[in-house]
Protein backbone atom coordinates (compact mmCIF):
# COMPACT_ATOMS: atom_id res chain seq x y z
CA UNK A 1 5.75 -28.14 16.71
CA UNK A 2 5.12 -26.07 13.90
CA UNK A 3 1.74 -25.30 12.35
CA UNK A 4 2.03 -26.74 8.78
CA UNK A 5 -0.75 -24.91 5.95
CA UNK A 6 -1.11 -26.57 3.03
CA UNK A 7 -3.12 -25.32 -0.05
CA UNK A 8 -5.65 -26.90 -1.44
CA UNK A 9 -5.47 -29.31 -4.16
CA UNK A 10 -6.82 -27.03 -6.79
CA UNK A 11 -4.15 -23.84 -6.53
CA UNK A 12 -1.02 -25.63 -8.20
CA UNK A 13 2.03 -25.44 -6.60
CA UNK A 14 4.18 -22.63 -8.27
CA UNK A 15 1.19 -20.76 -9.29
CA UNK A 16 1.64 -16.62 -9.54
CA UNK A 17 -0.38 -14.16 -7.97
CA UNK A 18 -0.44 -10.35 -9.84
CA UNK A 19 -2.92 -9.13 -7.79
CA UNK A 20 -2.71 -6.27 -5.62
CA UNK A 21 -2.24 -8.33 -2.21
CA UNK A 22 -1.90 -6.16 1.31
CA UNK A 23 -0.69 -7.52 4.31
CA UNK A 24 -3.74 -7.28 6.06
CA UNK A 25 -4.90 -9.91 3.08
CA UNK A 26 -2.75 -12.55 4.41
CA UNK A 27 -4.38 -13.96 7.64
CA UNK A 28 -8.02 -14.14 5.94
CA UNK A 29 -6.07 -15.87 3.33
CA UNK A 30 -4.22 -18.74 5.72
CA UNK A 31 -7.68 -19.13 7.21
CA UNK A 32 -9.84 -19.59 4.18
CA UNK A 33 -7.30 -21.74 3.04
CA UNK A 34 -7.75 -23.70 6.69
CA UNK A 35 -11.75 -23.52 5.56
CA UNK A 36 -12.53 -21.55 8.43
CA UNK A 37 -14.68 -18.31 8.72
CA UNK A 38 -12.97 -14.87 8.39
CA UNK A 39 -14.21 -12.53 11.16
CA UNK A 40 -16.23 -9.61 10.25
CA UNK A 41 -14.17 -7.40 11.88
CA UNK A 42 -10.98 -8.47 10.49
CA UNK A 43 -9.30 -6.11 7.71
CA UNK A 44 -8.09 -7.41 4.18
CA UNK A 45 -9.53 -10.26 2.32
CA UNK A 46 -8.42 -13.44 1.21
CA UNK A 47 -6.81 -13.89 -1.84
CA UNK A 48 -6.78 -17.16 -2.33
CA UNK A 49 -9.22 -17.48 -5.53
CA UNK A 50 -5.88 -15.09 -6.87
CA UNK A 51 -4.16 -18.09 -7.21
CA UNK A 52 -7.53 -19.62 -9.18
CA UNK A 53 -7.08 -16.71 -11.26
CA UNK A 54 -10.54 -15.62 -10.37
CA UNK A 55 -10.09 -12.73 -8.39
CA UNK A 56 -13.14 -10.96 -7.18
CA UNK A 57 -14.22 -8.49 -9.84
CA UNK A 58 -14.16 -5.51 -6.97
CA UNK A 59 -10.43 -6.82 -6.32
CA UNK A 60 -8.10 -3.84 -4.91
CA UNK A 61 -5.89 -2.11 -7.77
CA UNK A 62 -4.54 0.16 -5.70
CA UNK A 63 -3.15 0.36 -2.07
CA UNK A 64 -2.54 2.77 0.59
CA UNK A 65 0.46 2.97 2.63
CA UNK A 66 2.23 5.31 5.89
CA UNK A 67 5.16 5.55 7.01
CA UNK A 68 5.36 7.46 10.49
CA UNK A 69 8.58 7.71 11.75
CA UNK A 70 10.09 10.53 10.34
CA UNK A 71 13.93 10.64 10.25
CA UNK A 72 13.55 7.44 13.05
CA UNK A 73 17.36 6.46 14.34
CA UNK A 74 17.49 3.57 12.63
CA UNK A 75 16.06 4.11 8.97
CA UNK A 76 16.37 8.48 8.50
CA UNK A 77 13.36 8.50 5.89
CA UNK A 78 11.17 11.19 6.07
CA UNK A 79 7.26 10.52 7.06
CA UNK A 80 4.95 10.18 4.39
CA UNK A 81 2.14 8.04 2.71
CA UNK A 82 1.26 7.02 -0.75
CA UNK A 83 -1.02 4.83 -3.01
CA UNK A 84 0.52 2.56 -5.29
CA UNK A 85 -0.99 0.76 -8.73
CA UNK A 86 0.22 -1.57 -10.55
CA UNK A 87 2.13 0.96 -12.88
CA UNK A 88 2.31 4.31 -10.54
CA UNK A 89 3.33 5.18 -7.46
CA UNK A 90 2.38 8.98 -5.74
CA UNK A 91 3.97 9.86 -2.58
CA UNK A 92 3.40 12.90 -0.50
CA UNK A 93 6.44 13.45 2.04
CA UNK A 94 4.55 15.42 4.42
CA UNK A 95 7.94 15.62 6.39
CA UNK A 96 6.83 16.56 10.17
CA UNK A 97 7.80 14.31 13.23
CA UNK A 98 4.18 15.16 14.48
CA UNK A 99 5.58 14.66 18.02
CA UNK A 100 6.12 11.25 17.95
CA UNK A 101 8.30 9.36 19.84
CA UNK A 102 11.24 7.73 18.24
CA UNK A 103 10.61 10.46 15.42
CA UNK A 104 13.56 13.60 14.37
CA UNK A 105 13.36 16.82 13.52
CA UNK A 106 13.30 19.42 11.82
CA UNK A 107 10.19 19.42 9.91
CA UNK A 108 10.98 19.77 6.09
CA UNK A 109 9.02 21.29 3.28
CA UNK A 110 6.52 19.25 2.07
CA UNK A 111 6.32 17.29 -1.58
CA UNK A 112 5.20 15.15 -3.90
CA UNK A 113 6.83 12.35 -5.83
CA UNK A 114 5.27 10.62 -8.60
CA UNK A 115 7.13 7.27 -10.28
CA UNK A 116 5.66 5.41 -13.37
CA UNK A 117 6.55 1.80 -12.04
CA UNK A 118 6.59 0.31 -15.63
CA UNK A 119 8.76 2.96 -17.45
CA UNK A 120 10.71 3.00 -14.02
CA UNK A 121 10.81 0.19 -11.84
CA UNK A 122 13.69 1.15 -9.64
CA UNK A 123 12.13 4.87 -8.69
CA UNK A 124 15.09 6.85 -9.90
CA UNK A 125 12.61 9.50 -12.27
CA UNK A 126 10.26 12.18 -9.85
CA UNK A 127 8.21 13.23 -12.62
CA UNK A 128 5.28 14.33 -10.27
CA UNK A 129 5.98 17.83 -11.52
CA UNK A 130 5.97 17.09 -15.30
CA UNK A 131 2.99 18.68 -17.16
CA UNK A 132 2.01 15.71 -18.88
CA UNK A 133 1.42 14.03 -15.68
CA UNK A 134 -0.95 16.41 -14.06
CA UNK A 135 -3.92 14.36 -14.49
CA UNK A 136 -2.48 11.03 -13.25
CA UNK A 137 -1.36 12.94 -10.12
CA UNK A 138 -5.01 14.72 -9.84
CA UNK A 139 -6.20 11.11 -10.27
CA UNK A 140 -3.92 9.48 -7.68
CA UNK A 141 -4.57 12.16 -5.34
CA UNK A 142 -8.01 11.36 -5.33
CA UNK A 143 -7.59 7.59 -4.84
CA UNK A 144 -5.17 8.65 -1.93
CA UNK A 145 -7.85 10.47 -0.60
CA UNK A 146 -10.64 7.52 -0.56
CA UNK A 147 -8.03 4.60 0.92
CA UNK A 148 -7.49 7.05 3.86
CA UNK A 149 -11.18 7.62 4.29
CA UNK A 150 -11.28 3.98 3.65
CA UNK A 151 -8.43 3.22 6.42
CA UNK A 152 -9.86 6.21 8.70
CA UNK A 153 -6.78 7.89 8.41
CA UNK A 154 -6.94 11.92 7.88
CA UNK A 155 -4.03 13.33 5.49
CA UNK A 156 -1.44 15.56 7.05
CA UNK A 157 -2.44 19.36 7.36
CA UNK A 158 0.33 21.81 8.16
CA UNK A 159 -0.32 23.85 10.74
């Protein structure tokens, strides 16, 4: 039989959440919504207040993200990670298998793609390299740099 979860009364049904949600937010969400405790040890938060629209005023804005499997048989995308905002995205293709299995070769140069979400929804501008954007990419670097201390993941160093 399947488990049914039902929100409560207060969130209406059809309500909109533009908060920066993870996936990790999802099971403290089903279980606050359940009213039962969220571990301590369990990653992500629940968003249900979101829906409330009273999100926590130390709410994410940003996220951090990985992708390992560089130029895997089934997908060919190079490895990387990134931080995403609500209106930029700043991705450094790091490009090395790393030895992992189910990864390809060769390595590639490294780089860094920048997209202003907003302006370009669909990706199709890399303007990482434009002069104007220097300090939103010296910015997102930096936020980069605290979700992986955050995540206890270290950036990619080439060797």
């Amino acid at each position: 039989m399947p488990l049914l979860v039902r929100w409560p009364a207060e969130i209406e049904a059809g309500a909109i959440c533009t908060d920066m949600v993870l996936n990790v937010d999802f099971a403290p969400t089903f279980l606050d919504a359940a009213n039962l405790d969220v571990p301590h040890f369990m990653q992500g938060a629940s968003f249900r207040n979101s829906f409330l629209g009273a999100a926590p005023d130390d709410w994410q804005t940003s996220m951090y993200y990985r992708y390992w499997m560089h130029r895997d048989r089934d997908h060919n995308i190079w490895a990387h990670y990134g931080v995403r905002t609500h209106t930029h995205k700043l991705i450094y293709f790091y490009n090395d298998p790393l030895d992992i299995p189910g990864t390809n070769g060769p390595a590639d140069a490294p780089e860094w793609e920048l997209y202003d979400l907003v302006a370009d929804p669909f990706e199709t501008s890399n303007i990482a390299d434009h002069p104007d954007q220097a300090a939103r990419v010296t910015e997102l670097q930096a936020e980069l740099r605290r979700l992986q201390e955050e995540v206890s993941d270290e950036p990619f160093v080439p060797v």
